[in-house]
PDB file of N, CA and C in Angstrom:
ATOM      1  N   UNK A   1       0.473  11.275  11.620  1.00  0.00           N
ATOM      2  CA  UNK A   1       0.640   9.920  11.128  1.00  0.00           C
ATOM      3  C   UNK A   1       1.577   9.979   9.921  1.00  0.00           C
ATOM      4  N   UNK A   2       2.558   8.557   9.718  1.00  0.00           N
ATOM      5  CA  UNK A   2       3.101   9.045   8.354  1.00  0.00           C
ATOM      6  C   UNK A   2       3.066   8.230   7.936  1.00  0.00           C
ATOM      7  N   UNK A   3       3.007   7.788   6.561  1.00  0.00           N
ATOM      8  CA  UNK A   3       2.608   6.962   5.998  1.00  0.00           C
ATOM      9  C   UNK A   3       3.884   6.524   4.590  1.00  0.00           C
ATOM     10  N   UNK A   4       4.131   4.514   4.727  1.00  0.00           N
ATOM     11  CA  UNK A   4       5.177   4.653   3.687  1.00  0.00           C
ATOM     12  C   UNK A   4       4.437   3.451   2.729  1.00  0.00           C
ATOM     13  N   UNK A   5       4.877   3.241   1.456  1.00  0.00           N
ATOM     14  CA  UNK A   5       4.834   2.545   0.499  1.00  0.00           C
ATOM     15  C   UNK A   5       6.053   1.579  -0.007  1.00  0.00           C
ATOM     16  N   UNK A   6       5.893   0.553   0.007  1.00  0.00           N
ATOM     17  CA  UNK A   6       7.496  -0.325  -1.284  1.00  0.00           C
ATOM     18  C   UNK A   6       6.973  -0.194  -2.554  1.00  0.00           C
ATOM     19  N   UNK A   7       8.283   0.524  -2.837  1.00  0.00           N
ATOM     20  CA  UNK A   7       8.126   0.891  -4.474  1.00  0.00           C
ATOM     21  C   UNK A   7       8.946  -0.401  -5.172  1.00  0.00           C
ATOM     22  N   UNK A   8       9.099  -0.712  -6.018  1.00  0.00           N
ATOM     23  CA  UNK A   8       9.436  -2.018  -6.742  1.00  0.00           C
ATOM     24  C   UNK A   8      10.774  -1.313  -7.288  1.00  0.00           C
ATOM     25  N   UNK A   9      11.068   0.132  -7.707  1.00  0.00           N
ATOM     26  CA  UNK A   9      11.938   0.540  -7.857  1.00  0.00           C
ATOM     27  C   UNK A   9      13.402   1.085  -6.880  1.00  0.00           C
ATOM     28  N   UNK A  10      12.087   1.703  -5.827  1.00  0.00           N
ATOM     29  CA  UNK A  10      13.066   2.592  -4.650  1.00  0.00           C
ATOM     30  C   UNK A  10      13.075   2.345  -3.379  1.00  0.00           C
ATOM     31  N   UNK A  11      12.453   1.008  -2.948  1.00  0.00           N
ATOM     32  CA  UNK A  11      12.212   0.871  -1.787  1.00  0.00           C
ATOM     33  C   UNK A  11      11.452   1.383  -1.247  1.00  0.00           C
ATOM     34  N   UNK A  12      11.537   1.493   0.046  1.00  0.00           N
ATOM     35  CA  UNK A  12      10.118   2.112   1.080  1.00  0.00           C
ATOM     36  C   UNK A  12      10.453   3.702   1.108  1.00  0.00           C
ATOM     37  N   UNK A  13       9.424   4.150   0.863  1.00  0.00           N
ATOM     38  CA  UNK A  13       9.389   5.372   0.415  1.00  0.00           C
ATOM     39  C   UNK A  13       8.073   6.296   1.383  1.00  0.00           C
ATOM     40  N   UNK A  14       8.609   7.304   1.779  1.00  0.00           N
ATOM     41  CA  UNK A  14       7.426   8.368   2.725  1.00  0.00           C
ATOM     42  C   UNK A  14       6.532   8.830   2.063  1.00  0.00           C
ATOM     43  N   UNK A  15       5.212   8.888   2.018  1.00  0.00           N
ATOM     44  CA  UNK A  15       4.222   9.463   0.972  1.00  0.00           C
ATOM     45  C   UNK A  15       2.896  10.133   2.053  1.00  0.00           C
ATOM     46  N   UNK A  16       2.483  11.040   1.569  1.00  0.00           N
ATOM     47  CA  UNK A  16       1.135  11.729   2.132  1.00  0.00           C
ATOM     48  C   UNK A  16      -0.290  10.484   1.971  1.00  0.00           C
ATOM     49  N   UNK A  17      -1.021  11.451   3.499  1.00  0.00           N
ATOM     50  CA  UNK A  17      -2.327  10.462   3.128  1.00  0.00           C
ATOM     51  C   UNK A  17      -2.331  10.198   2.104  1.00  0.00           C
ATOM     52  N   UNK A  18      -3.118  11.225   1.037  1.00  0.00           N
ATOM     53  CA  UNK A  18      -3.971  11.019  -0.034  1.00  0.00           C
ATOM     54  C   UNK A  18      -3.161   9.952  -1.153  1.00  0.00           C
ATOM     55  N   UNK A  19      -1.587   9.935  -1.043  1.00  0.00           N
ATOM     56  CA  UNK A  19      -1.139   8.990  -1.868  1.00  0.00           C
ATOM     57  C   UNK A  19      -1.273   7.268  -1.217  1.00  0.00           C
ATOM     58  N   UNK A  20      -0.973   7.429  -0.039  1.00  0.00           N
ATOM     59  CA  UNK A  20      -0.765   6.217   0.342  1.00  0.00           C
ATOM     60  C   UNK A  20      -2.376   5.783   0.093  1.00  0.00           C
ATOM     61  N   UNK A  21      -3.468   6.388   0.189  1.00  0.00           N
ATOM     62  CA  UNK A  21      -5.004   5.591   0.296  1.00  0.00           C
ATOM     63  C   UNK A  21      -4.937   5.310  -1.083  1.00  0.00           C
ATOM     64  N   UNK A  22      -4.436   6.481  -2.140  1.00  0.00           N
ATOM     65  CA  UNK A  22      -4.955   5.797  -3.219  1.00  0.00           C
ATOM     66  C   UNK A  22      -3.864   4.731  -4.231  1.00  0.00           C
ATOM     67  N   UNK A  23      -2.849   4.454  -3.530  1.00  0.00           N
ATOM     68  CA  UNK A  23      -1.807   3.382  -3.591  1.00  0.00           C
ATOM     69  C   UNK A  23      -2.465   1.987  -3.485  1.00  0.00           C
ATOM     70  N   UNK A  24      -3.578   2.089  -2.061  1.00  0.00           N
ATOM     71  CA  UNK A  24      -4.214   0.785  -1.331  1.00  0.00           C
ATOM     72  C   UNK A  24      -5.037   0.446  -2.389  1.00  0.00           C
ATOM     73  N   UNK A  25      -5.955   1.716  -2.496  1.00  0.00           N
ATOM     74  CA  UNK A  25      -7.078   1.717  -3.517  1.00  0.00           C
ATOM     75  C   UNK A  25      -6.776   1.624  -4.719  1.00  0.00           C
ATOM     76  N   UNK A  26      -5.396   1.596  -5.590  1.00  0.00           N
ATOM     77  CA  UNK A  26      -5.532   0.952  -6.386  1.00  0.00           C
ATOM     78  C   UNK A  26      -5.006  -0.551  -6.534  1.00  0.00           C
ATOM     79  N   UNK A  27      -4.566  -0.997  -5.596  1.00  0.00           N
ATOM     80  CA  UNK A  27      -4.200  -2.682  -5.353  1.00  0.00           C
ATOM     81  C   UNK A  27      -5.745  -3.194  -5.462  1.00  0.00           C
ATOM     82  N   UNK A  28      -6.396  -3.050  -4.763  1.00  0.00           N
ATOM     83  CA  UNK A  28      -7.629  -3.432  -4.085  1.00  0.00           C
ATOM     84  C   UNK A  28      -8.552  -3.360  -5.288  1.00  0.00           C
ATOM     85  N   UNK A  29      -8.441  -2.699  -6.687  1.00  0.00           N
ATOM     86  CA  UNK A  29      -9.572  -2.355  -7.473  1.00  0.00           C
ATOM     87  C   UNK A  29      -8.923  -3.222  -8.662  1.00  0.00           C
ATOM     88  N   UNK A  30      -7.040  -2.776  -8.995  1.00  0.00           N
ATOM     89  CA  UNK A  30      -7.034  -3.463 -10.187  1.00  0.00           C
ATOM     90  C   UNK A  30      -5.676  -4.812 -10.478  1.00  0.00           C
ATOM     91  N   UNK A  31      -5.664  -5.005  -9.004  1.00  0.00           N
ATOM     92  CA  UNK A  31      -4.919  -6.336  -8.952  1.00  0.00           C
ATOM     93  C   UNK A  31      -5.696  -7.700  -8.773  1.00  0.00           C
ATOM     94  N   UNK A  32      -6.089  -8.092 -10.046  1.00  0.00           N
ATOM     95  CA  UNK A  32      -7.342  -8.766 -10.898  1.00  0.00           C
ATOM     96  C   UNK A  32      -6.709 -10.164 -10.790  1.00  0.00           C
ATOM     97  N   UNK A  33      -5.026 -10.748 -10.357  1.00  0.00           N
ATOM     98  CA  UNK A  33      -4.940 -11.360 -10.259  1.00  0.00           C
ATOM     99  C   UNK A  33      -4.630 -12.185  -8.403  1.00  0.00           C
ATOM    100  N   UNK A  34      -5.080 -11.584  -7.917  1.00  0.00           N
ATOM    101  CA  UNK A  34      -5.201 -11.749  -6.493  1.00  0.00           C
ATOM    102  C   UNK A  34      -6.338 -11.426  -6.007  1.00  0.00           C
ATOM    103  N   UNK A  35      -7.046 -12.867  -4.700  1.00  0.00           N
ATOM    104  CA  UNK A  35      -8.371 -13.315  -4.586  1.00  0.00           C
ATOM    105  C   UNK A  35      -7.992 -12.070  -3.415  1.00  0.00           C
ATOM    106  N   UNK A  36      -9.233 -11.768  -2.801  1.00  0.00           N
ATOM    107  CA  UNK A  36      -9.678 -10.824  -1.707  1.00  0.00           C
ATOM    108  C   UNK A  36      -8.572 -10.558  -0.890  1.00  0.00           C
ATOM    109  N   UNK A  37      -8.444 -12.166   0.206  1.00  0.00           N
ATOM    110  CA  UNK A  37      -7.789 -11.909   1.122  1.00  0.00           C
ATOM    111  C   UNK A  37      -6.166 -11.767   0.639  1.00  0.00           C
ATOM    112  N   UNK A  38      -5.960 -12.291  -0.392  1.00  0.00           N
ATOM    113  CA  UNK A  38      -4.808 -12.328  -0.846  1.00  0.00           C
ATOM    114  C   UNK A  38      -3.985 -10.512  -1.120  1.00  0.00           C
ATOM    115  N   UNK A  39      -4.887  -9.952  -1.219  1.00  0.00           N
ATOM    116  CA  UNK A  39      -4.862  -8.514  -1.248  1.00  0.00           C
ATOM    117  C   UNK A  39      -4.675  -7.783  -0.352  1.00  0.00           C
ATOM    118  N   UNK A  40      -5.473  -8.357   0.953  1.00  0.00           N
ATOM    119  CA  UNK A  40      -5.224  -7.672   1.912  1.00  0.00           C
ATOM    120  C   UNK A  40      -3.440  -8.008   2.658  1.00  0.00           C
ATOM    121  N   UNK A  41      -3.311  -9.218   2.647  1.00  0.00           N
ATOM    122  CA  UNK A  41      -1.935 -10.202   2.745  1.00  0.00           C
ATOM    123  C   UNK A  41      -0.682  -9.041   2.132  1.00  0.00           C
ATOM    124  N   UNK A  42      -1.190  -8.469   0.577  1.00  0.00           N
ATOM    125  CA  UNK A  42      -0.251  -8.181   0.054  1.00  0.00           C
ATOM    126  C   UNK A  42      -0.211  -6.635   0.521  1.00  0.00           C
ATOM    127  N   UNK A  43      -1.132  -5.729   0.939  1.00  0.00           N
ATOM    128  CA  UNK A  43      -1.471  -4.498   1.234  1.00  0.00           C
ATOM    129  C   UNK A  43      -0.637  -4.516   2.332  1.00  0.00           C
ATOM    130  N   UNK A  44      -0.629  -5.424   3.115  1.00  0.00           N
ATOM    131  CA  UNK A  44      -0.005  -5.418   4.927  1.00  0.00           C
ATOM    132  C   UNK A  44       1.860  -5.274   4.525  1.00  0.00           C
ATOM    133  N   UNK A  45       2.409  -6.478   3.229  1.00  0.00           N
ATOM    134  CA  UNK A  45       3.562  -6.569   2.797  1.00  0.00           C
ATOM    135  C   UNK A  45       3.875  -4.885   2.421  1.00  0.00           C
ATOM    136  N   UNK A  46       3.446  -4.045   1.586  1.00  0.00           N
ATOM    137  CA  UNK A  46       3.998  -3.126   1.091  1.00  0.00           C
ATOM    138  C   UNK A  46       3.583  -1.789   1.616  1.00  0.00           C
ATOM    139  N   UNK A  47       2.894  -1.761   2.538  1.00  0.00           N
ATOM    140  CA  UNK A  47       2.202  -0.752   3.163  1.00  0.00           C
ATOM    141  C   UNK A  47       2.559  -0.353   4.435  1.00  0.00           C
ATOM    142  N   UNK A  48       3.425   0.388   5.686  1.00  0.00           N
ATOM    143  CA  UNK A  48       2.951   0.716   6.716  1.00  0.00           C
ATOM    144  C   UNK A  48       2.591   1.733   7.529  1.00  0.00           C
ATOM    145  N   UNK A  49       2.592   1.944   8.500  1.00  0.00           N
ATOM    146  CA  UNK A  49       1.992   3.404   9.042  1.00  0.00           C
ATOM    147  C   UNK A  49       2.772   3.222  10.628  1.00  0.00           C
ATOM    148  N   UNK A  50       3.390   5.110  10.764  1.00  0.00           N
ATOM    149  CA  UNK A  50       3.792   5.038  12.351  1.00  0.00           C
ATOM    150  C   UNK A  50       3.324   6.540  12.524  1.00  0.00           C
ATOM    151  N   UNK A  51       3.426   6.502  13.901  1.00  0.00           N
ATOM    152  CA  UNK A  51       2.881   7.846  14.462  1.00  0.00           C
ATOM    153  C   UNK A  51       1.130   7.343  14.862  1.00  0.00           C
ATOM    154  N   UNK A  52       0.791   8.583  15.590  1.00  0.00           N
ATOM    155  CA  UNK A  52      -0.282   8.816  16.456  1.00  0.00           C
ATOM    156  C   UNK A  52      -1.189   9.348  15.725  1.00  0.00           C
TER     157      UNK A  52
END
């Protein structure tokens, strides 16, 4: 599986599991100004995954 991120600086960028979960996990814990689903909305925008 590989996993990418949008960086605000560099664009979409290739990153390992353990970065990309804790990329999610930190949207999800300290983006205090976005309601639940709004998080998930924004997780789908900057987040994706290809491969098997």
């Amino acid at each position: 599986m590989r996993y990418f991120v949008k960086s605000h600086f560099h664009g979409w960028c290739e990153v390992d599991e353990e970065h990309y979960n804790k990329f999610v996990d930190n949207i999800l814990k300290n983006a205090t100004g976005l309601k639940s689903e709004q998080k998930k909305d924004y997780i789908k925008q900057v987040t994706a995954t290809k491969g098997a």
